[in-house]
C-alpha atoms as a PDB file:
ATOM      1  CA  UNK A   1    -133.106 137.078  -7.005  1.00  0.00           C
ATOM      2  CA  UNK A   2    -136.016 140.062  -7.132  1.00  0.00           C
ATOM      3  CA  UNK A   3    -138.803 139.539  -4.841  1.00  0.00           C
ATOM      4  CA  UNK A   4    -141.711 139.680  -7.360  1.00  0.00           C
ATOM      5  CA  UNK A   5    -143.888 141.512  -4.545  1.00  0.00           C
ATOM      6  CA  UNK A   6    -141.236 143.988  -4.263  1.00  0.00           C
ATOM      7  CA  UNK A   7    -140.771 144.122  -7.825  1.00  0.00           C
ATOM      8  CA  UNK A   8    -144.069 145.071  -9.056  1.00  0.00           C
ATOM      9  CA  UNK A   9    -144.730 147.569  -5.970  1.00  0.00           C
ATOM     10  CA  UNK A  10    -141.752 149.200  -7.467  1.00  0.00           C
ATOM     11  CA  UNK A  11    -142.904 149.371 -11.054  1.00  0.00           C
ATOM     12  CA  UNK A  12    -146.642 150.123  -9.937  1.00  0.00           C
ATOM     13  CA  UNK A  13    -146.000 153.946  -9.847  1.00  0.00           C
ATOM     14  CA  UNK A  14    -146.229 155.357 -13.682  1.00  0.00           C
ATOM     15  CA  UNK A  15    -142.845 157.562 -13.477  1.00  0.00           C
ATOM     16  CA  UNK A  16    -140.935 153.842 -12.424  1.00  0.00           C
ATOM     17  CA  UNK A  17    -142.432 152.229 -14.989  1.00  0.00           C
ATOM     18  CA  UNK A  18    -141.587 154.704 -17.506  1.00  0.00           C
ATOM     19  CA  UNK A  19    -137.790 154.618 -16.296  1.00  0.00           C
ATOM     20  CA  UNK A  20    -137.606 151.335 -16.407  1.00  0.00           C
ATOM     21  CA  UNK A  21    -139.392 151.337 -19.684  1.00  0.00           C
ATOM     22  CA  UNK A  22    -136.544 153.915 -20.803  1.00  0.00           C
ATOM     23  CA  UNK A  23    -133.515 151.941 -19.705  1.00  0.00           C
ATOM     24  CA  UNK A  24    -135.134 149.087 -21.304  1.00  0.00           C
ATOM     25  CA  UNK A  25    -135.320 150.256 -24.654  1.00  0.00           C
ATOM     26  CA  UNK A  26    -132.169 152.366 -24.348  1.00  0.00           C
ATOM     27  CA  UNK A  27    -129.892 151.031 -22.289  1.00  0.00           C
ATOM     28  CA  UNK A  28    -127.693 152.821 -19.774  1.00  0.00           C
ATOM     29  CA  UNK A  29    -128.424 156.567 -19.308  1.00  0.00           C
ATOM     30  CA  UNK A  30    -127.386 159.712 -17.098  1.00  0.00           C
ATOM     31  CA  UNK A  31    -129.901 160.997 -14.827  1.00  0.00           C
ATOM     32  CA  UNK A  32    -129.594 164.201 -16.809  1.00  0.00           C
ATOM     33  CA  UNK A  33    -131.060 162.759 -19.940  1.00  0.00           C
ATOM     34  CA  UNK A  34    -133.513 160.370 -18.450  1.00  0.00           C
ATOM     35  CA  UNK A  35    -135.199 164.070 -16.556  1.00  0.00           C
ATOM     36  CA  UNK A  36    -134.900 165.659 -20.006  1.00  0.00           C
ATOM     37  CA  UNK A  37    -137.455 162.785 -21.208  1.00  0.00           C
ATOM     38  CA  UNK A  38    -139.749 162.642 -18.818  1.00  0.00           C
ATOM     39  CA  UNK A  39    -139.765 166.155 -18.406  1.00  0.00           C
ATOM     40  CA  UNK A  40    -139.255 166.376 -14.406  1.00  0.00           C
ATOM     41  CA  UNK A  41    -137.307 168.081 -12.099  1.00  0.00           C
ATOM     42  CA  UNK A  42    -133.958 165.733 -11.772  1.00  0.00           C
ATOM     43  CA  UNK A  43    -134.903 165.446  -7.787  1.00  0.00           C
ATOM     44  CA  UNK A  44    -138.097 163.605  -8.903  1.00  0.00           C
ATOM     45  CA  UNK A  45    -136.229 161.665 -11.169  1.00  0.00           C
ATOM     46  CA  UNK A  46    -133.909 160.545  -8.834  1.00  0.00           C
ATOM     47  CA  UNK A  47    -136.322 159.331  -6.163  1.00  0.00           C
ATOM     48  CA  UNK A  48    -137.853 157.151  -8.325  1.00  0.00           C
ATOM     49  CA  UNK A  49    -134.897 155.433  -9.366  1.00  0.00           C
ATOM     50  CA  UNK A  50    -133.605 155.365  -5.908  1.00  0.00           C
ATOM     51  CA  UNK A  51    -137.046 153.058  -5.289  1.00  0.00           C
ATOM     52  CA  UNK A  52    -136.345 151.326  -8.521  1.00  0.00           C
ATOM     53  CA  UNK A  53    -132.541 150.459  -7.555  1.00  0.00           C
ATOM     54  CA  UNK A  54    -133.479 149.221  -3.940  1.00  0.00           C
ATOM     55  CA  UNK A  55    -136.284 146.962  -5.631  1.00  0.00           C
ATOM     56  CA  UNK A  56    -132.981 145.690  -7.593  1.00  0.00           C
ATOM     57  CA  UNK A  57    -134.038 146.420 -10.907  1.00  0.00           C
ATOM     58  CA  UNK A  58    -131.470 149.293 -11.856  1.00  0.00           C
ATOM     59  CA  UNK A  59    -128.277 149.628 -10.910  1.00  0.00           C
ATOM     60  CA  UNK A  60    -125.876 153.089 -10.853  1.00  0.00           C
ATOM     61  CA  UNK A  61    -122.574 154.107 -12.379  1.00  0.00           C
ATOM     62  CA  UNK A  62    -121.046 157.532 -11.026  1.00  0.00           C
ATOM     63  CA  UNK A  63    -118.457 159.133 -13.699  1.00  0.00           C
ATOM     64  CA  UNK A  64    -117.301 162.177 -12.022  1.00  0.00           C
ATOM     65  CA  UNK A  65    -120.526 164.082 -10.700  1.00  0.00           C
ATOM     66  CA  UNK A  66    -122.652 162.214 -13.224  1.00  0.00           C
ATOM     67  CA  UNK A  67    -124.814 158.997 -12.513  1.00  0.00           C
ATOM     68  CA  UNK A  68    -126.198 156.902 -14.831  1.00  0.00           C
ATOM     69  CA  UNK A  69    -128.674 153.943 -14.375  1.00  0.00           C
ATOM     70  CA  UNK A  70    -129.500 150.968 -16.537  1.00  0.00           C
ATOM     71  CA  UNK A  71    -131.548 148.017 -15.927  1.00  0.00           C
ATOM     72  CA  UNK A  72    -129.485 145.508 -13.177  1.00  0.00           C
ATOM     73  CA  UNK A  73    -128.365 142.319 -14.557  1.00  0.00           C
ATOM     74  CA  UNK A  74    -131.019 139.935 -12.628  1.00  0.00           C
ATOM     75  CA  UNK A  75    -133.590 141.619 -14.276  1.00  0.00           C
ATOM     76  CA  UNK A  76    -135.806 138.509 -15.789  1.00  0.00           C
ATOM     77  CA  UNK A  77    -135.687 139.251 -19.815  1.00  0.00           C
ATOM     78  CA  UNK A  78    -139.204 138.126 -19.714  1.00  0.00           C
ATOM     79  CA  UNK A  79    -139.774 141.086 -17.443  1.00  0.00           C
ATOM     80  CA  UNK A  80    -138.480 143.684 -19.927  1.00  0.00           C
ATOM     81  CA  UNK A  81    -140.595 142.008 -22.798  1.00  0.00           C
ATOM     82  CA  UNK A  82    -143.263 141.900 -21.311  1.00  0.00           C
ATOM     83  CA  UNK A  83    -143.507 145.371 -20.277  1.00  0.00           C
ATOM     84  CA  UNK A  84    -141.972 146.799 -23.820  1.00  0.00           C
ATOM     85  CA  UNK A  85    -145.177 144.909 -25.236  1.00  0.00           C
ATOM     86  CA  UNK A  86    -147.398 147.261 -22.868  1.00  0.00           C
ATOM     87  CA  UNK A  87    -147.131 150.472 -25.426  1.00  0.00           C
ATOM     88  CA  UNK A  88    -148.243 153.895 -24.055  1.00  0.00           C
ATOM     89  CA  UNK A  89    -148.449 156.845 -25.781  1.00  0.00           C
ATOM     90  CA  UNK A  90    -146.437 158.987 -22.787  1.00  0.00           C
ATOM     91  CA  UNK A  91    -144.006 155.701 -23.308  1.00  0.00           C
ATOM     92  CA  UNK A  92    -143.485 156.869 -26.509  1.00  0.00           C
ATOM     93  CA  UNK A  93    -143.544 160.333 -26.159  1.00  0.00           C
ATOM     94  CA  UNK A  94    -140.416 159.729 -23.424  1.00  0.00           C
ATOM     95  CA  UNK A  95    -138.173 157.784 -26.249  1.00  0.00           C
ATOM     96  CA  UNK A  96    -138.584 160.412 -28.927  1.00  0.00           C
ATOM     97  CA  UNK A  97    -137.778 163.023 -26.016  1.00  0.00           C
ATOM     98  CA  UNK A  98    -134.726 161.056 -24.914  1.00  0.00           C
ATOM     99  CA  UNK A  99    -133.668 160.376 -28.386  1.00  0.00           C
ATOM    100  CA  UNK A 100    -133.786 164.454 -29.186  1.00  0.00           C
ATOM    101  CA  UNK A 101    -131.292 164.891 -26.071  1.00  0.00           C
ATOM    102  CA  UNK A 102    -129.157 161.775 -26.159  1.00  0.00           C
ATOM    103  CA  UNK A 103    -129.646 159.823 -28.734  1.00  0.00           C
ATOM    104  CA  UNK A 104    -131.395 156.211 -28.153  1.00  0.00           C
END
């Protein structure tokens, strides 16, 4: 169970909120890709999600020297709705970035 404290202190900062906004809408995704779309350096990246998995709302996936993150399984669905309802025009500049590298 996510400690809702813990859970919004995690998705307070706007780069976790736009990760988890990502993996929302998208699914699971290598760190690669996810850094393509918010345009920042892949350490960056990875600190955030680091704060987002020990909140317990992503979890990881290593396939050879690749990781990829998506959105854990506790994750309340009335979390992710509510927060795919919040549009922002970085939000949406992220998904047409991600969909240009990965496809979404």
């Amino acid at each position: 169970m996510l400690n809702p404290a813990g859970t919004f202190k995690a998705l307070g900062e706007p780069v976790r909120l736009r990760l988890f906004a990502l993996l929302s809408a998208c699914g699971e995704q290598c760190v690669c890709h996810l850094t393509d779309a918010l345009e920042l350096p892949q350490s960056t990246v990875s600190r955030h999600l680091g704060v987002l998995r020990h909140a317990g709302l992503v979890s990881t996936r290593r396939d050879g020297k690749w990781m990829y993150y998506q959105l854990a399984e506790q994750v309340p669905v009335e979390l992710t709705v509510l927060l795919q309802r919040v549009e922002q025009l970085e939000t949406q500049q992220d998904m047409q970035r991600l969909q240009r590298s990965r496809g979404c």
